[in-house]
PDB file of N, CA and C in Angstrom:
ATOM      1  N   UNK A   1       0.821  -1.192   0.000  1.00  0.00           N
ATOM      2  CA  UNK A   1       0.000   0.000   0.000  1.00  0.00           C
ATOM      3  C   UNK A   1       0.869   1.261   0.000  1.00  0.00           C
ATOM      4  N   UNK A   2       2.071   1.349   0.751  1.00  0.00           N
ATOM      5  CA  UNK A   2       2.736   2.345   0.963  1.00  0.00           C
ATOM      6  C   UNK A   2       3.798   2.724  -0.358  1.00  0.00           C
ATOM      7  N   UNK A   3       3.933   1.648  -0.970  1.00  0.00           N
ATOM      8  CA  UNK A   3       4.380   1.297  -2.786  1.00  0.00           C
ATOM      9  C   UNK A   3       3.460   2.694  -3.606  1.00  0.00           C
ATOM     10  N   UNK A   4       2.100   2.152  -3.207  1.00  0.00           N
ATOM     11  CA  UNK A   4       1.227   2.614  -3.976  1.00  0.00           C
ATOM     12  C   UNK A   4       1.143   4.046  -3.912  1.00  0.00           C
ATOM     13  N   UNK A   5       0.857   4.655  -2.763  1.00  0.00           N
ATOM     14  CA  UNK A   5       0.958   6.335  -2.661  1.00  0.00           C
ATOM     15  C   UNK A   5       2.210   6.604  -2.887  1.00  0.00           C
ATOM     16  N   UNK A   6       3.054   6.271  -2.629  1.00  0.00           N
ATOM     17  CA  UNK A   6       4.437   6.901  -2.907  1.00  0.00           C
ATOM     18  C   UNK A   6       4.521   6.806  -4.834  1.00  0.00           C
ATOM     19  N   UNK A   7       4.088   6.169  -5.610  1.00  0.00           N
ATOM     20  CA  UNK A   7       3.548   6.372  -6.811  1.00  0.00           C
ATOM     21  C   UNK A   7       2.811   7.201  -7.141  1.00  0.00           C
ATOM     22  N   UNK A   8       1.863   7.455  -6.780  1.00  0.00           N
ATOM     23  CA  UNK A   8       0.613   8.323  -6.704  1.00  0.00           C
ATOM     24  C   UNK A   8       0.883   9.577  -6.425  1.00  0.00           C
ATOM     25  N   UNK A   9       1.728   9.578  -5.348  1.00  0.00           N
ATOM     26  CA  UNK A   9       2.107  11.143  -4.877  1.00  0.00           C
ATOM     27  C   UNK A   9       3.557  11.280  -5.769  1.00  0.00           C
ATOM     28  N   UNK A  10       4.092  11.160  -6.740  1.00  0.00           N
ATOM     29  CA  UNK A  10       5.143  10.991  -7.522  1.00  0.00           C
ATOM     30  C   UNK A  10       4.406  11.427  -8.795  1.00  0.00           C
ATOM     31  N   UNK A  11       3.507  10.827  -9.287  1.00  0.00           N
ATOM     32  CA  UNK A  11       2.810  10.970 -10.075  1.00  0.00           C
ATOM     33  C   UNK A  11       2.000  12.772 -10.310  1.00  0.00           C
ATOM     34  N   UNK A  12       1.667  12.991  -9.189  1.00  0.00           N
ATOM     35  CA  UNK A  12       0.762  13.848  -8.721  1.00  0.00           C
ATOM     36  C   UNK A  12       1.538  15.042  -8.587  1.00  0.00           C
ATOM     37  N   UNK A  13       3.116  15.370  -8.497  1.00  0.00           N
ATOM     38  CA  UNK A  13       3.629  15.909  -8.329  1.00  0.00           C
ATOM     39  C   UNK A  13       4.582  15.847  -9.845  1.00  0.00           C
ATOM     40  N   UNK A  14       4.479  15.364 -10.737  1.00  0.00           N
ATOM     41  CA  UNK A  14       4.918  15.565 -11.758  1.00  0.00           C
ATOM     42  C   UNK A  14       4.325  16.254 -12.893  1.00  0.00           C
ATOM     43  N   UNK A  15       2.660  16.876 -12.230  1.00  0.00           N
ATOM     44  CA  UNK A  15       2.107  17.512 -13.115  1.00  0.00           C
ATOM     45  C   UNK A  15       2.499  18.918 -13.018  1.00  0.00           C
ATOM     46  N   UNK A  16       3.352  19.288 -12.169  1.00  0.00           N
ATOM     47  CA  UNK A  16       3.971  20.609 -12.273  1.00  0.00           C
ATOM     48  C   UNK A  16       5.198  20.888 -13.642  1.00  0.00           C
ATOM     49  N   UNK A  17       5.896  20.146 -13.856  1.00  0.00           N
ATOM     50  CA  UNK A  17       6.550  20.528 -14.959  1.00  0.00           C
ATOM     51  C   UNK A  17       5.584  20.420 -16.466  1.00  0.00           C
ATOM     52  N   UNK A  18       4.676  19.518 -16.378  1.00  0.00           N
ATOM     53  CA  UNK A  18       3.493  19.398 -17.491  1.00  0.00           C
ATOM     54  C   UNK A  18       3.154  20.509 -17.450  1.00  0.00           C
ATOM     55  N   UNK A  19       2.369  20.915 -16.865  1.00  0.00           N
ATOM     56  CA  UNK A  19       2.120  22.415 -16.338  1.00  0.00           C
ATOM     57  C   UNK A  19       2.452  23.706 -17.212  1.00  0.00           C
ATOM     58  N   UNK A  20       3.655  23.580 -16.680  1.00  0.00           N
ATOM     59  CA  UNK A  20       4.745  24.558 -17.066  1.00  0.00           C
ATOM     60  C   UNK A  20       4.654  24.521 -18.474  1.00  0.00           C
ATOM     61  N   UNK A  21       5.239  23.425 -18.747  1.00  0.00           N
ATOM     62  CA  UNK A  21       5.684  23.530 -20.011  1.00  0.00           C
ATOM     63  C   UNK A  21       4.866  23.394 -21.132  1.00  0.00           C
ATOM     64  N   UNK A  22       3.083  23.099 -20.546  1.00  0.00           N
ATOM     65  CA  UNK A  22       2.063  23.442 -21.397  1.00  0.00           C
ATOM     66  C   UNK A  22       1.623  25.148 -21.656  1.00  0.00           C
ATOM     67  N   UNK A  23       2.147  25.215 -20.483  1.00  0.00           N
ATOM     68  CA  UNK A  23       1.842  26.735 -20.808  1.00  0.00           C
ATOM     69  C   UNK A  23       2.996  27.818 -21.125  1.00  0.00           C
ATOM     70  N   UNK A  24       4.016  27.046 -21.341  1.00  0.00           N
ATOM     71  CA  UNK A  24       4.980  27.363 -21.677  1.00  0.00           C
ATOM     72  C   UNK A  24       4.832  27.427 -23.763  1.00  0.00           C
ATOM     73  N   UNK A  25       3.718  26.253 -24.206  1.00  0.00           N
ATOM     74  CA  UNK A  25       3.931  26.093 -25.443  1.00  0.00           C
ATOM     75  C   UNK A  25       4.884  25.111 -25.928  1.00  0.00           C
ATOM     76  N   UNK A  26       5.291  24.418 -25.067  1.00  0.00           N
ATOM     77  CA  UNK A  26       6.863  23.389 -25.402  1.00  0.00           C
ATOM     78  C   UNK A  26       6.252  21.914 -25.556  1.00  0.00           C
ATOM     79  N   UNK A  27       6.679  20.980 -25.944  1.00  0.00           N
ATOM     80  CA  UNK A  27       6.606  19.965 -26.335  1.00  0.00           C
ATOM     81  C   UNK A  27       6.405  19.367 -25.319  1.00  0.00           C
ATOM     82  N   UNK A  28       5.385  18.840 -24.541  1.00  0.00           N
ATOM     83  CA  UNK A  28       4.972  17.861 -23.155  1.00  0.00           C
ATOM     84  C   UNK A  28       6.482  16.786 -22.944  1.00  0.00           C
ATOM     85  N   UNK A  29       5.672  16.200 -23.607  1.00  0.00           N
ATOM     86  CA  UNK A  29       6.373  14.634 -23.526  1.00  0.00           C
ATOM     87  C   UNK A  29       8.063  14.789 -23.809  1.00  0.00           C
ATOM     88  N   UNK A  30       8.466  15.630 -24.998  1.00  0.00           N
ATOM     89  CA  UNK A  30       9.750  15.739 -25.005  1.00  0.00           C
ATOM     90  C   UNK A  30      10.582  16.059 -23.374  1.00  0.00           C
ATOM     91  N   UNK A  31       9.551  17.209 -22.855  1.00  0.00           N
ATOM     92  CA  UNK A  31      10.919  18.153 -21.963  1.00  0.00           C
ATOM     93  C   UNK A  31      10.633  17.126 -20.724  1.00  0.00           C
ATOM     94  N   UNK A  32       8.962  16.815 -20.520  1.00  0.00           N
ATOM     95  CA  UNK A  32       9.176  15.985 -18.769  1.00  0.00           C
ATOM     96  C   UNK A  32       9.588  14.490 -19.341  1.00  0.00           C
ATOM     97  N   UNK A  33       9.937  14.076 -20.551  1.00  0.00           N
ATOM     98  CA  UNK A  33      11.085  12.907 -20.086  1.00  0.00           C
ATOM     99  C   UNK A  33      12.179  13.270 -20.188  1.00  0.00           C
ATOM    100  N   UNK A  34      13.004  14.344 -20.791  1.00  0.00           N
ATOM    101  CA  UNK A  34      13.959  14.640 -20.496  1.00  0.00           C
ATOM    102  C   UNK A  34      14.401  15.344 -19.247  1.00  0.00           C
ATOM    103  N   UNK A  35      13.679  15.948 -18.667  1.00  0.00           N
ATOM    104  CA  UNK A  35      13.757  16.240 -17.384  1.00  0.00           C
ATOM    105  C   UNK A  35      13.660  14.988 -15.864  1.00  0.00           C
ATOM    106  N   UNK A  36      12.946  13.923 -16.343  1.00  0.00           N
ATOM    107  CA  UNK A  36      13.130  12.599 -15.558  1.00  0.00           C
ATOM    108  C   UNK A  36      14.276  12.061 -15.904  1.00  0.00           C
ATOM    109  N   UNK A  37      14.592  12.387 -17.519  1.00  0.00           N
ATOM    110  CA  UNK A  37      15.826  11.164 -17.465  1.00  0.00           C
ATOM    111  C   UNK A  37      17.463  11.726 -16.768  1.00  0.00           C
ATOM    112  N   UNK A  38      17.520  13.104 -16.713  1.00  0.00           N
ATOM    113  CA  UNK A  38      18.224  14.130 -15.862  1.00  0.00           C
ATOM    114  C   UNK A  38      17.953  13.575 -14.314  1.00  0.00           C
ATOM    115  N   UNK A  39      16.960  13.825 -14.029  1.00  0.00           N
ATOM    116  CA  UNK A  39      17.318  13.723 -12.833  1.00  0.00           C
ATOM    117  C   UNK A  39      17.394  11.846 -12.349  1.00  0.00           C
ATOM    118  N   UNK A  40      16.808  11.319 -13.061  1.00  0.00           N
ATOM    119  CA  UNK A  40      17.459   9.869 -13.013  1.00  0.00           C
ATOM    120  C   UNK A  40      19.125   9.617 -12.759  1.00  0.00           C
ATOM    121  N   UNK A  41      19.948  10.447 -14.187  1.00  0.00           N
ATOM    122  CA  UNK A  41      21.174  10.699 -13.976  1.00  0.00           C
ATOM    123  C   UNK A  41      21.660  11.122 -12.764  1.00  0.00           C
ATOM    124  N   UNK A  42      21.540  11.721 -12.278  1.00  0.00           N
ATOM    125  CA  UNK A  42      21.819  12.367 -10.979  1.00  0.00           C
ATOM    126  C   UNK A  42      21.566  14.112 -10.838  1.00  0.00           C
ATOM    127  N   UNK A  43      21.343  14.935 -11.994  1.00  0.00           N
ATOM    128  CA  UNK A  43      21.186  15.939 -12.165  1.00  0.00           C
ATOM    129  C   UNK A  43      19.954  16.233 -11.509  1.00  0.00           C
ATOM    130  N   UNK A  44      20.540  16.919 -10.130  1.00  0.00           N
ATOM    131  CA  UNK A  44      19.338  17.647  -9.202  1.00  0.00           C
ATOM    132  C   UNK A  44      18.897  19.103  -9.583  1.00  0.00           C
ATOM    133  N   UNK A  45      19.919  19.632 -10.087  1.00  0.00           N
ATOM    134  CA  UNK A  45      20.001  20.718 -10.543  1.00  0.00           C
ATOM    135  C   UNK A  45      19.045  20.926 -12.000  1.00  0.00           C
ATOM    136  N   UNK A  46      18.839  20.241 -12.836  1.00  0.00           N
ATOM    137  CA  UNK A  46      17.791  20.367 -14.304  1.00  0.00           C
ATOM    138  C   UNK A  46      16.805  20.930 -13.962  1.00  0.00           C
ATOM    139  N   UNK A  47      15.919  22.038 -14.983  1.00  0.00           N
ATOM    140  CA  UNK A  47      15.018  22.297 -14.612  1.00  0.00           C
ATOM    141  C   UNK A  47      14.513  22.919 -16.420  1.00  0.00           C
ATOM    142  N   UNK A  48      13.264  23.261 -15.994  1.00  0.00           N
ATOM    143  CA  UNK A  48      12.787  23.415 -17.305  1.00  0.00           C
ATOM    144  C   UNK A  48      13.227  25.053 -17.453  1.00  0.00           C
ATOM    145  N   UNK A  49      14.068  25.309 -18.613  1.00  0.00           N
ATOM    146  CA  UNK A  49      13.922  26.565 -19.004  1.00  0.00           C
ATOM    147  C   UNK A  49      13.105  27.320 -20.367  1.00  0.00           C
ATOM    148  N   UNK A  50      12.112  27.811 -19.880  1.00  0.00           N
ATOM    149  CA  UNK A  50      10.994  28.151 -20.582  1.00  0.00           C
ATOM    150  C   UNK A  50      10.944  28.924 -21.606  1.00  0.00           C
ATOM    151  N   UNK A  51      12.482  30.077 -21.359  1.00  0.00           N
ATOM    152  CA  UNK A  51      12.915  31.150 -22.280  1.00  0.00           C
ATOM    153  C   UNK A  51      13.220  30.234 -23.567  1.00  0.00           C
ATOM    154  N   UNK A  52      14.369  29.252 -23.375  1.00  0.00           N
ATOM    155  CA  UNK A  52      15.375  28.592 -24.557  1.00  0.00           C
ATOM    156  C   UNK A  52      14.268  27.600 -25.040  1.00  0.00           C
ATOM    157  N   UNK A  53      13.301  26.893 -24.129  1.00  0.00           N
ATOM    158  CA  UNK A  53      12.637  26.160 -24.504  1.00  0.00           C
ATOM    159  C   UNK A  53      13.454  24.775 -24.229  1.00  0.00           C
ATOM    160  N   UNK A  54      14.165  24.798 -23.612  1.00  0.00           N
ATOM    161  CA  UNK A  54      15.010  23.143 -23.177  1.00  0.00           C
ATOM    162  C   UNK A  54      15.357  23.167 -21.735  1.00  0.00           C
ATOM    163  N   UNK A  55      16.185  22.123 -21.167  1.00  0.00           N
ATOM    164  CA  UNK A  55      16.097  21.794 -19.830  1.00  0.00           C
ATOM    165  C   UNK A  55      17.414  22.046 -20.209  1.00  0.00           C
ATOM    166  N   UNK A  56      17.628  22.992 -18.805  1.00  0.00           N
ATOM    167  CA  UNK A  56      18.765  23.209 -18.578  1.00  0.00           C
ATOM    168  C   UNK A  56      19.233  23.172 -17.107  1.00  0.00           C
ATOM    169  N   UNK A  57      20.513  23.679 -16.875  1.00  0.00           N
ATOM    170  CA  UNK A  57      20.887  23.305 -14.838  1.00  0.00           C
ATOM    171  C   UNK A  57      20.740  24.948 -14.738  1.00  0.00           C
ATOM    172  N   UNK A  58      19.394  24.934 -13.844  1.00  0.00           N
ATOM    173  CA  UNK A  58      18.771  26.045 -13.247  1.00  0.00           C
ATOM    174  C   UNK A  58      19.561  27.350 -12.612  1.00  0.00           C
ATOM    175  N   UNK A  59      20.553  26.695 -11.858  1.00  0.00           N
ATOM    176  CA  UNK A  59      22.152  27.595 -11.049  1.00  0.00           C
ATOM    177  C   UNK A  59      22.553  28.028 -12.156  1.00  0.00           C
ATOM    178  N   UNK A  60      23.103  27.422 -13.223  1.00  0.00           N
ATOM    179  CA  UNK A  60      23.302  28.788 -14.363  1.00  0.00           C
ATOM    180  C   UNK A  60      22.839  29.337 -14.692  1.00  0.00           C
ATOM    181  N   UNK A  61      21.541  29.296 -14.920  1.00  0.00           N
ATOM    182  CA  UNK A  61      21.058  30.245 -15.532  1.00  0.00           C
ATOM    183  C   UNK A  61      20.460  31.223 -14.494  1.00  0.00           C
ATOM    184  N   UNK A  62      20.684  31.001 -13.325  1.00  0.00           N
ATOM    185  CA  UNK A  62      20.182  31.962 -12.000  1.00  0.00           C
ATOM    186  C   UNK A  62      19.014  31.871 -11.935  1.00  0.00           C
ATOM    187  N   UNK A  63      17.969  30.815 -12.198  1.00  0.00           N
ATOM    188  CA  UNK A  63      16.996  30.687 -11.950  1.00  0.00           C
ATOM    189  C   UNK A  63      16.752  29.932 -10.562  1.00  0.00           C
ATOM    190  N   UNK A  64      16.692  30.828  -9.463  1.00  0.00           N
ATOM    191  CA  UNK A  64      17.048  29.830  -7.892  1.00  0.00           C
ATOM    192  C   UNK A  64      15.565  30.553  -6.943  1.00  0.00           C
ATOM    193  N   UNK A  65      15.150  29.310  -6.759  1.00  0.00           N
ATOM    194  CA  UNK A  65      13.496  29.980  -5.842  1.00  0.00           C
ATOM    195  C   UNK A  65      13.752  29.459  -4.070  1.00  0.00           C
ATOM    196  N   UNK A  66      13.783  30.339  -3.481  1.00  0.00           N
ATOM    197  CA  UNK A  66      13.954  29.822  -2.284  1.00  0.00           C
ATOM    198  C   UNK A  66      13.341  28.458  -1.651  1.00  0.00           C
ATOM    199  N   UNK A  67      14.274  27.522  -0.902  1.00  0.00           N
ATOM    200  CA  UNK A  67      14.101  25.951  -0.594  1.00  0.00           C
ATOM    201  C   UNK A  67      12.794  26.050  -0.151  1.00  0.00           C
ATOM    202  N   UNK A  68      13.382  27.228   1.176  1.00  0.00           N
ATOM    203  CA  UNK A  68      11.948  27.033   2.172  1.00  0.00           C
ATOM    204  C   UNK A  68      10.727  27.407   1.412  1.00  0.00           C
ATOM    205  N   UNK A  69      10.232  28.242   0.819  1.00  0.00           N
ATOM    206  CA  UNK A  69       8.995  28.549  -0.170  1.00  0.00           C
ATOM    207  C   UNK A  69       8.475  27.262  -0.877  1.00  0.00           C
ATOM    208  N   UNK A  70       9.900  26.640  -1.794  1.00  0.00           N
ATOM    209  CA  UNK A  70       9.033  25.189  -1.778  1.00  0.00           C
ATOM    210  C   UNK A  70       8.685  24.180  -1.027  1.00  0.00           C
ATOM    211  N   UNK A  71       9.863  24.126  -0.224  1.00  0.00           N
ATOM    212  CA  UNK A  71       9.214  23.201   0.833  1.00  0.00           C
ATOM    213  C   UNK A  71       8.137  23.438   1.528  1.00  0.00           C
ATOM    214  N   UNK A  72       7.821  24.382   2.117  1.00  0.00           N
ATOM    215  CA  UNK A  72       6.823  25.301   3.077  1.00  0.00           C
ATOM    216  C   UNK A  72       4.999  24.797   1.584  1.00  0.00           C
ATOM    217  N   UNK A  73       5.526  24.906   0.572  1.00  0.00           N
ATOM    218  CA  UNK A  73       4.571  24.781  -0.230  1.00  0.00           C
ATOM    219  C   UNK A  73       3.880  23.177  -0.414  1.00  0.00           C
ATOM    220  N   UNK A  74       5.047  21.956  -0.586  1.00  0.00           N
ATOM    221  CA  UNK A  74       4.470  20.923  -0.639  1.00  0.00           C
ATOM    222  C   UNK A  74       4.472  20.202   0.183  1.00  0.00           C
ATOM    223  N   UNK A  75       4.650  20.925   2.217  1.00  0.00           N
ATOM    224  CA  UNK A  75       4.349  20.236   2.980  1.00  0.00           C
ATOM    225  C   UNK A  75       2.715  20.995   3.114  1.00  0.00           C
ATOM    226  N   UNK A  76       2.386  21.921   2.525  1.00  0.00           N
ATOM    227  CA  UNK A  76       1.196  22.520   3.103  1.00  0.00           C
ATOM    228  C   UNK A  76       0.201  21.455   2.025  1.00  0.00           C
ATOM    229  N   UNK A  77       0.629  21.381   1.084  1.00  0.00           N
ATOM    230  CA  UNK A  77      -0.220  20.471   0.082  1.00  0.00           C
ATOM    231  C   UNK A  77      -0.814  18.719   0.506  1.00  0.00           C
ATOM    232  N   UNK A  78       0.597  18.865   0.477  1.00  0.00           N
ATOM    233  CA  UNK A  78       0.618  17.129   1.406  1.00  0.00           C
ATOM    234  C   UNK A  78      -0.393  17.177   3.031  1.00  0.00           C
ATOM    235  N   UNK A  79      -0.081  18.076   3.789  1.00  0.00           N
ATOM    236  CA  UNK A  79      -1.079  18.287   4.846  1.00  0.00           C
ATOM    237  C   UNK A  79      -2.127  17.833   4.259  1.00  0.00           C
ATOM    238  N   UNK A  80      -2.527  19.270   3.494  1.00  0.00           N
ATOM    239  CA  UNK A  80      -4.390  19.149   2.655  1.00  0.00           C
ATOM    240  C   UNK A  80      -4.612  17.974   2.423  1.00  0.00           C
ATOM    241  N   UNK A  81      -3.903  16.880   1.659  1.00  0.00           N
ATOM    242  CA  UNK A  81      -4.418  15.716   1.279  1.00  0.00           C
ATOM    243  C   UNK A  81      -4.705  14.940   2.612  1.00  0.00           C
ATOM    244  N   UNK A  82      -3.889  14.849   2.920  1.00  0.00           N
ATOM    245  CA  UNK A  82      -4.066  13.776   4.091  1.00  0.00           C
ATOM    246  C   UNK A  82      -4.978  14.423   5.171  1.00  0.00           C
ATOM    247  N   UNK A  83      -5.487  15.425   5.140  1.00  0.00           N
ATOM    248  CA  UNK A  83      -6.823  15.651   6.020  1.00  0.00           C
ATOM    249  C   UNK A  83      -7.852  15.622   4.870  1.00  0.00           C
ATOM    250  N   UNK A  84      -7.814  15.637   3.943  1.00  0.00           N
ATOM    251  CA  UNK A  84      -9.121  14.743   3.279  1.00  0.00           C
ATOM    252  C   UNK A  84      -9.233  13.974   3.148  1.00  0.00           C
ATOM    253  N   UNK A  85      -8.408  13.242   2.991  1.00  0.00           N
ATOM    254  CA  UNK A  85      -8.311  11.609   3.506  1.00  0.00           C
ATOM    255  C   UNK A  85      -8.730  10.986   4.209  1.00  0.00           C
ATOM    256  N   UNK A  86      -8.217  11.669   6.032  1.00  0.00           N
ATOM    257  CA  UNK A  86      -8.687  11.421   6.623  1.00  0.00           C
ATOM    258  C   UNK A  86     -10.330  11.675   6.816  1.00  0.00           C
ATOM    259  N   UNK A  87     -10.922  12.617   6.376  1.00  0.00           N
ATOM    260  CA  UNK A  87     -12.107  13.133   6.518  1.00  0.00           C
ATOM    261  C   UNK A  87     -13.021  12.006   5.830  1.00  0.00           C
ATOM    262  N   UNK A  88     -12.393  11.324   4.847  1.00  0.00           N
ATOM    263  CA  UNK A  88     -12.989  10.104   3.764  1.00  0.00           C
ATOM    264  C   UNK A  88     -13.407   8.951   4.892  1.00  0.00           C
ATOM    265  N   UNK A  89     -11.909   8.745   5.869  1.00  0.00           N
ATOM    266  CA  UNK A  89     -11.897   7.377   6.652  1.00  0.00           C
ATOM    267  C   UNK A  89     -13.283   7.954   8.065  1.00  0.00           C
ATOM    268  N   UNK A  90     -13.301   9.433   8.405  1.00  0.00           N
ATOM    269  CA  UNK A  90     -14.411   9.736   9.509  1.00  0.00           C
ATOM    270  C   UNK A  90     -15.862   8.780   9.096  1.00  0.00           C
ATOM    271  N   UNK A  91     -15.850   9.673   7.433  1.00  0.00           N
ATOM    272  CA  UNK A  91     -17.503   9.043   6.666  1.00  0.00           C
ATOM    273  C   UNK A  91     -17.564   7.440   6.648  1.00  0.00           C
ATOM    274  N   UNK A  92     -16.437   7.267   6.516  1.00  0.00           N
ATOM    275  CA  UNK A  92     -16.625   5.463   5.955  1.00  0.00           C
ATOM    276  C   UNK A  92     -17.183   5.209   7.366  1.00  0.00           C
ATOM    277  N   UNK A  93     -16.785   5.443   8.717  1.00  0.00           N
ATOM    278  CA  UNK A  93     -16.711   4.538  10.014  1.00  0.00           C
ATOM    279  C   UNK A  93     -18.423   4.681  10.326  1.00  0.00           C
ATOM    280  N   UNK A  94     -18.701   5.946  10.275  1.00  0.00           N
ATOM    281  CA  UNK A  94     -19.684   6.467  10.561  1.00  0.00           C
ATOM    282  C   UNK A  94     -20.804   5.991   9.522  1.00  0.00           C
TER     283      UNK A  94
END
């Protein structure tokens, strides 16, 4: 089970570069597998650059968003889920 959300929430969190780069106008499928297969490599640093239209390592190009802002962002997300979740398991008991 714990296989399973950790998929799910992997999944769910990969619609941010889709995202982007739909509204960016860029080729879906090209940039978020090249951007998985980067960071597969080990490249933590890749990120989508929207100007050139390719993935590039973000520190050069000075594109740097503060840790805490994201972090602070997808622990507040992750919260939300899991209190609707839980709110799912209140209805079921009841």
């Amino acid at each position: 089970m714990d296989s399973y959300c950790i998929k799910e929430f992997a999944e769910a969190v990969e619609v941010i570069p889709y995202t982007l780069s739909k509204n960016a106008g860029l080729n879906l499928i090209t940039i978020v597998t090249e951007l998985r297969n980067r960071h597969a490599q080990g490249e933590i640093n890749a990120g989508i650059n929207v100007r050139k239209g390719q993935i590039t390592t973000i520190l050069e190009e000075n594109v740097v968003q503060r840790l805490l802002v994201s972090t602070s962002a997808m622990m507040l997300a992750t919260e939300c889920v899991r209190m609707i979740l839980k709110i799912d398991d209140i209805i079921t008991v009841r």
